[in-house]
C-alpha atoms as a PDB file:
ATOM      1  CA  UNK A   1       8.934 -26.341 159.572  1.00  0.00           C
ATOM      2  CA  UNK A   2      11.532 -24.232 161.518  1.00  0.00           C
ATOM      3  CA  UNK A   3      14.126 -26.099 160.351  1.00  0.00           C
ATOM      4  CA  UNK A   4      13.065 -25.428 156.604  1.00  0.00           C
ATOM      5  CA  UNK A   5      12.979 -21.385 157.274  1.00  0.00           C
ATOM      6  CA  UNK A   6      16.420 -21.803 158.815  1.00  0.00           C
ATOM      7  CA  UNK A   7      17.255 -23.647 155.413  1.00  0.00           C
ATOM      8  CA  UNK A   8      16.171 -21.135 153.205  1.00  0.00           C
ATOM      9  CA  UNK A   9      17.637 -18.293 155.345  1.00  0.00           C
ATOM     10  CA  UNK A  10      20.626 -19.565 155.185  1.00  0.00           C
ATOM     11  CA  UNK A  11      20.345 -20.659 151.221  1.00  0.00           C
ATOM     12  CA  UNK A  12      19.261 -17.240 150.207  1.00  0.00           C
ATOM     13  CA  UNK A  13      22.101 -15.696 151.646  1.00  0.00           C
ATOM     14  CA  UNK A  14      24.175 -18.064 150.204  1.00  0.00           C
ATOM     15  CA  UNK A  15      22.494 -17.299 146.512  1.00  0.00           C
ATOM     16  CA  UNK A  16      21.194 -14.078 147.442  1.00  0.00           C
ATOM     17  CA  UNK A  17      19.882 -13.540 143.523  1.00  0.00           C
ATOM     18  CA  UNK A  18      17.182 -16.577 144.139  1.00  0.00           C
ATOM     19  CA  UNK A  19      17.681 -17.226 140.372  1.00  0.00           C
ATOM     20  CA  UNK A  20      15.776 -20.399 140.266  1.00  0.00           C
ATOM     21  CA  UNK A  21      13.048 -18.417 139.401  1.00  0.00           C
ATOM     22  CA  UNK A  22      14.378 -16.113 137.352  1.00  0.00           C
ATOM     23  CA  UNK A  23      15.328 -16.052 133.538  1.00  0.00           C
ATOM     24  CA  UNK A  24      16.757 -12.716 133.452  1.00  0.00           C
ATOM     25  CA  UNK A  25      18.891 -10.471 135.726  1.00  0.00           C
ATOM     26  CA  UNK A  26      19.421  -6.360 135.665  1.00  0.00           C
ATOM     27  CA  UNK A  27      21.182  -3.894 137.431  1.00  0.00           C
ATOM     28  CA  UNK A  28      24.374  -1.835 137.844  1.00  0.00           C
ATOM     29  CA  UNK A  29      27.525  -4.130 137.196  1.00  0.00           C
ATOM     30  CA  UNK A  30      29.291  -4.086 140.485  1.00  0.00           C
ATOM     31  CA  UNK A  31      32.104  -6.110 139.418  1.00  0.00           C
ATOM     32  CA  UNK A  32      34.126  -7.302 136.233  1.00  0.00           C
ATOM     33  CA  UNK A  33      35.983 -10.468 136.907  1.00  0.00           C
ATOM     34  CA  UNK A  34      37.543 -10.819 133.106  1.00  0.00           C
ATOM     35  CA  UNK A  35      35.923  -9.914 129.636  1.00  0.00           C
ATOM     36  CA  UNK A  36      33.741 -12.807 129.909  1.00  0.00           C
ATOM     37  CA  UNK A  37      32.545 -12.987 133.411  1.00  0.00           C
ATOM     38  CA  UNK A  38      31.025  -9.853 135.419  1.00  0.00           C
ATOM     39  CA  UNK A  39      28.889  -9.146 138.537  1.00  0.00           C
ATOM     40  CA  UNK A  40      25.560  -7.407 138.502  1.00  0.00           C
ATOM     41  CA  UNK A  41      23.630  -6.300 141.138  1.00  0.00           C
ATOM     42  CA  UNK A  42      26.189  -9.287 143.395  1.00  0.00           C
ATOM     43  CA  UNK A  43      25.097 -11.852 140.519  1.00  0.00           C
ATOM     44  CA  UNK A  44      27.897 -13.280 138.754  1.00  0.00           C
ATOM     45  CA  UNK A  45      26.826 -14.048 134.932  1.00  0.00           C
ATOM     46  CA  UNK A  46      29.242 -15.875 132.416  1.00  0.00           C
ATOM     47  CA  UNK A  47      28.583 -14.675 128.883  1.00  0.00           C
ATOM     48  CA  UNK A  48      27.506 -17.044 127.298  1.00  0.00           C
ATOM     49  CA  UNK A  49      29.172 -18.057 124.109  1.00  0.00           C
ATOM     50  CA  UNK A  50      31.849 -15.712 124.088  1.00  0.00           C
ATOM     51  CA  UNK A  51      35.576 -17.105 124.984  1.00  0.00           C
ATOM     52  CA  UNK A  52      38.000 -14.636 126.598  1.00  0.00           C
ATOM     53  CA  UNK A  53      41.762 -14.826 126.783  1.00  0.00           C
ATOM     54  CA  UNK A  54      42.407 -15.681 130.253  1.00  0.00           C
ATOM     55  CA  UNK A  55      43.406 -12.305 132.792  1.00  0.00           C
ATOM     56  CA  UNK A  56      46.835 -14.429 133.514  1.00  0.00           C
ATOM     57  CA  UNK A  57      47.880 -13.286 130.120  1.00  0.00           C
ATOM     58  CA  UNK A  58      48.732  -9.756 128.749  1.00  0.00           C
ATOM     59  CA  UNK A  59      45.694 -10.057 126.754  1.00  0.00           C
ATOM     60  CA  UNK A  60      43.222 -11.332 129.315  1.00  0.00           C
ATOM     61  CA  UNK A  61      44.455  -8.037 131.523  1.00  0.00           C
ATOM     62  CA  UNK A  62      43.902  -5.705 128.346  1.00  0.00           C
ATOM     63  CA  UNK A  63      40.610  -7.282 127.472  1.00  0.00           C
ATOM     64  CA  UNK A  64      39.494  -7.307 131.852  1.00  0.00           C
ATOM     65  CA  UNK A  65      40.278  -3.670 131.188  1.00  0.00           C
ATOM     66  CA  UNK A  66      38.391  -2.898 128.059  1.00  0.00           C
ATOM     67  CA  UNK A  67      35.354  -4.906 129.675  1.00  0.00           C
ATOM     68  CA  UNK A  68      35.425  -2.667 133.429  1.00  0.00           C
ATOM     69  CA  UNK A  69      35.704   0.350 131.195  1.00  0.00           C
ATOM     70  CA  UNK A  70      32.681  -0.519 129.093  1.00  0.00           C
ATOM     71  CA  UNK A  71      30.713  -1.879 131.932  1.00  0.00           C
ATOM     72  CA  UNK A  72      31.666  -1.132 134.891  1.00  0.00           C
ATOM     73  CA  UNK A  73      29.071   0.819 137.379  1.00  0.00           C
ATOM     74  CA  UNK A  74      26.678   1.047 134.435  1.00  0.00           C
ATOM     75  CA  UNK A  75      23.439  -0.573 134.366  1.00  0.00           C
ATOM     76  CA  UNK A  76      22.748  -3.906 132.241  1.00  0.00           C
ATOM     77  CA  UNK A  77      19.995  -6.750 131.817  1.00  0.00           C
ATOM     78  CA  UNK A  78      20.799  -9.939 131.359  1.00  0.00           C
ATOM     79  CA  UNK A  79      18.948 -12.770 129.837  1.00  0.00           C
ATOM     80  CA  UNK A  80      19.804 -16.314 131.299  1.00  0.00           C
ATOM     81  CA  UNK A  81      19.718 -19.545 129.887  1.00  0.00           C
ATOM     82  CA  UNK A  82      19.254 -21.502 132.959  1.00  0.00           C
ATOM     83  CA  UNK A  83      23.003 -23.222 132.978  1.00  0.00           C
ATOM     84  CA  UNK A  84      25.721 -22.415 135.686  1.00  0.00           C
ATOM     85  CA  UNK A  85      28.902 -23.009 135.352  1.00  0.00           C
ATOM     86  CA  UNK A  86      31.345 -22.802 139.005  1.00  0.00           C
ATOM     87  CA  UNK A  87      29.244 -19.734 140.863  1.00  0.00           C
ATOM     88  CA  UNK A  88      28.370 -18.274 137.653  1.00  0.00           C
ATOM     89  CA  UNK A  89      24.754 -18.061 136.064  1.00  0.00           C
ATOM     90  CA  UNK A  90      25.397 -18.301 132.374  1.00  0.00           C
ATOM     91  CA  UNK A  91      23.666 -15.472 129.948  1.00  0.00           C
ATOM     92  CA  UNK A  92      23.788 -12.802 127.240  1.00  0.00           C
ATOM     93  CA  UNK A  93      23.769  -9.330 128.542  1.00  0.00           C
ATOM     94  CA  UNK A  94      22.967  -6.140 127.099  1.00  0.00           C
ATOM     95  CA  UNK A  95      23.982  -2.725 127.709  1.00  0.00           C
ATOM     96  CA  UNK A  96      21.542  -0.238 126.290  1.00  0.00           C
ATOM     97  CA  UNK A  97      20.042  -2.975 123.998  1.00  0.00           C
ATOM     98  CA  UNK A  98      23.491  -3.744 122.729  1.00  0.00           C
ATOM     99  CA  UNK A  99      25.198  -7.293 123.200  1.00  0.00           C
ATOM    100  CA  UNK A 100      28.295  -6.457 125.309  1.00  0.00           C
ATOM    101  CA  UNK A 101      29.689 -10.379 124.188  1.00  0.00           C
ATOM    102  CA  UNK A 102      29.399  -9.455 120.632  1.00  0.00           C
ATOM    103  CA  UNK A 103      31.211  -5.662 121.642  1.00  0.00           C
ATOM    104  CA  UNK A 104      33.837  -7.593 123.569  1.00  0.00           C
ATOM    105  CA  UNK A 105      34.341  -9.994 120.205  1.00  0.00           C
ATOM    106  CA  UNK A 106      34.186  -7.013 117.809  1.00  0.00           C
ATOM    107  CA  UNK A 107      36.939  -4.570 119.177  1.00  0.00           C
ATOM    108  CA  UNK A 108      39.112  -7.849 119.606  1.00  0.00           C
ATOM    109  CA  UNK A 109      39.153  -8.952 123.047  1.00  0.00           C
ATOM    110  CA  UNK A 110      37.387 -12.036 122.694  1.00  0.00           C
ATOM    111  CA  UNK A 111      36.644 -15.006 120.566  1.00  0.00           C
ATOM    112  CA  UNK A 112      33.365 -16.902 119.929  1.00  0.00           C
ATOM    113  CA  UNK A 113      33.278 -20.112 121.462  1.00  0.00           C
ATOM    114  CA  UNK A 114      30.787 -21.671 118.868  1.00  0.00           C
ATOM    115  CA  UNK A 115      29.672 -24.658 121.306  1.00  0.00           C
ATOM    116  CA  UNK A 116      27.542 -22.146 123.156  1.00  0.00           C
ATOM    117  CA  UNK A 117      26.805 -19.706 121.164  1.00  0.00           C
ATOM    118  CA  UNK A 118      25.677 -21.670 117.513  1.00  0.00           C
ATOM    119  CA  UNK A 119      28.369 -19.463 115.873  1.00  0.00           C
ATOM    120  CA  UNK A 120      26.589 -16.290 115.917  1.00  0.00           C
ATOM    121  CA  UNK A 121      29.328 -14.262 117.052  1.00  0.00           C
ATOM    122  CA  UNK A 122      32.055 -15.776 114.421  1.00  0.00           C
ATOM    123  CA  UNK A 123      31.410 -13.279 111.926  1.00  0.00           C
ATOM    124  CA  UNK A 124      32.295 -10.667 114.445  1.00  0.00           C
ATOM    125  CA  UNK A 125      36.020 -11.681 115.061  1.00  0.00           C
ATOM    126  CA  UNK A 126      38.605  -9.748 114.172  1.00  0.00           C
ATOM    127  CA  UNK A 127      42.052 -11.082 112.844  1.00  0.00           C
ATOM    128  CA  UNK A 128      44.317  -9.388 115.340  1.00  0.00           C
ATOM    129  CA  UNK A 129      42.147 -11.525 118.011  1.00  0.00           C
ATOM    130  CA  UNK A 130      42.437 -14.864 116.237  1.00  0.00           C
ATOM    131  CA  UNK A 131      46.230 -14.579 116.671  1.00  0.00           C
ATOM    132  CA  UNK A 132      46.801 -12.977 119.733  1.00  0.00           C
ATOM    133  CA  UNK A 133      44.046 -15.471 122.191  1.00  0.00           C
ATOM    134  CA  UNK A 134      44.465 -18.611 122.685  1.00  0.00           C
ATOM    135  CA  UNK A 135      40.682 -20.408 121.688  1.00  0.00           C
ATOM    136  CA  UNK A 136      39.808 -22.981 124.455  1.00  0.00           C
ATOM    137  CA  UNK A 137      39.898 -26.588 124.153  1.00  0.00           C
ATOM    138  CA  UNK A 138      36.156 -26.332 124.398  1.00  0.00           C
ATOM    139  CA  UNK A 139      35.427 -23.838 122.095  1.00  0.00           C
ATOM    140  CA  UNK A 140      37.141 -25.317 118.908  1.00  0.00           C
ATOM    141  CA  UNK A 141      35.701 -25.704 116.008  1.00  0.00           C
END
């Protein structure tokens, strides 16, 4: 029995979100890795469906920028899906009821990466973003 307390100590501050549980995740975004991955309340969440140019690139740093300018320090909620990808719990978050993947893909700093998103951002791209980011291997059509 001790040893399982030790085991969950030591898990939960490993994962200290305890997300197995959990389907959604809010708080103040205390971190924005690139336009498609940021931290909230120490949670890292991939947005789901939405495929970023990567923050090597001039447009990845532009489009890290436009997402810690929107986000960061503000407060979000974010609805999981129950997939992880690397450290990150993979969602759609909001910010004031508004889909900050589909704001991302709208001003041009993103693509939609149809695989996981069904296509419902596609509509949303903008020209300027098709030929400036590179769409991942993953993502294409």
């Amino acid at each position: 029995m001790r040893l399982l307390i030790v085991a969950l100590s030591i898990w939960t501050l490993l994962y200290p979100s305890f997300l197995a549980a959990k389907d959604t995740v809010e708080g103040r975004v205390t971190r924005v890795r690139d336009v498609d991955t940021i931290v909230v309340a120490g949670t890292p969440i991939r947005l789901n469906g939405v495929d970023g140019p990567e923050v090597s690139t001039r447009a990845g740093k532009q489009a890290k920028l436009f997402m810690q300018r929107l986000v960061a320090g503000k407060f979000v909620k974010c609805d999981l899906n129950g997939d992880r990808t690397y450290d990150r719990w993979v969602g759609v978050c909001y910010l004031d009821g508004t889909d900050i993947g589909a704001i991302a893909i709208q001003s041009g700093m993103a693509l939609d990466c149809a695989r996981y998103s069904g296509g419902r951002y596609r509509s949303l791209e903008t020209a300027s973003a098709r030929a400036k980011i590179k769409r991942a291997g993953y993502c294409q059509r």
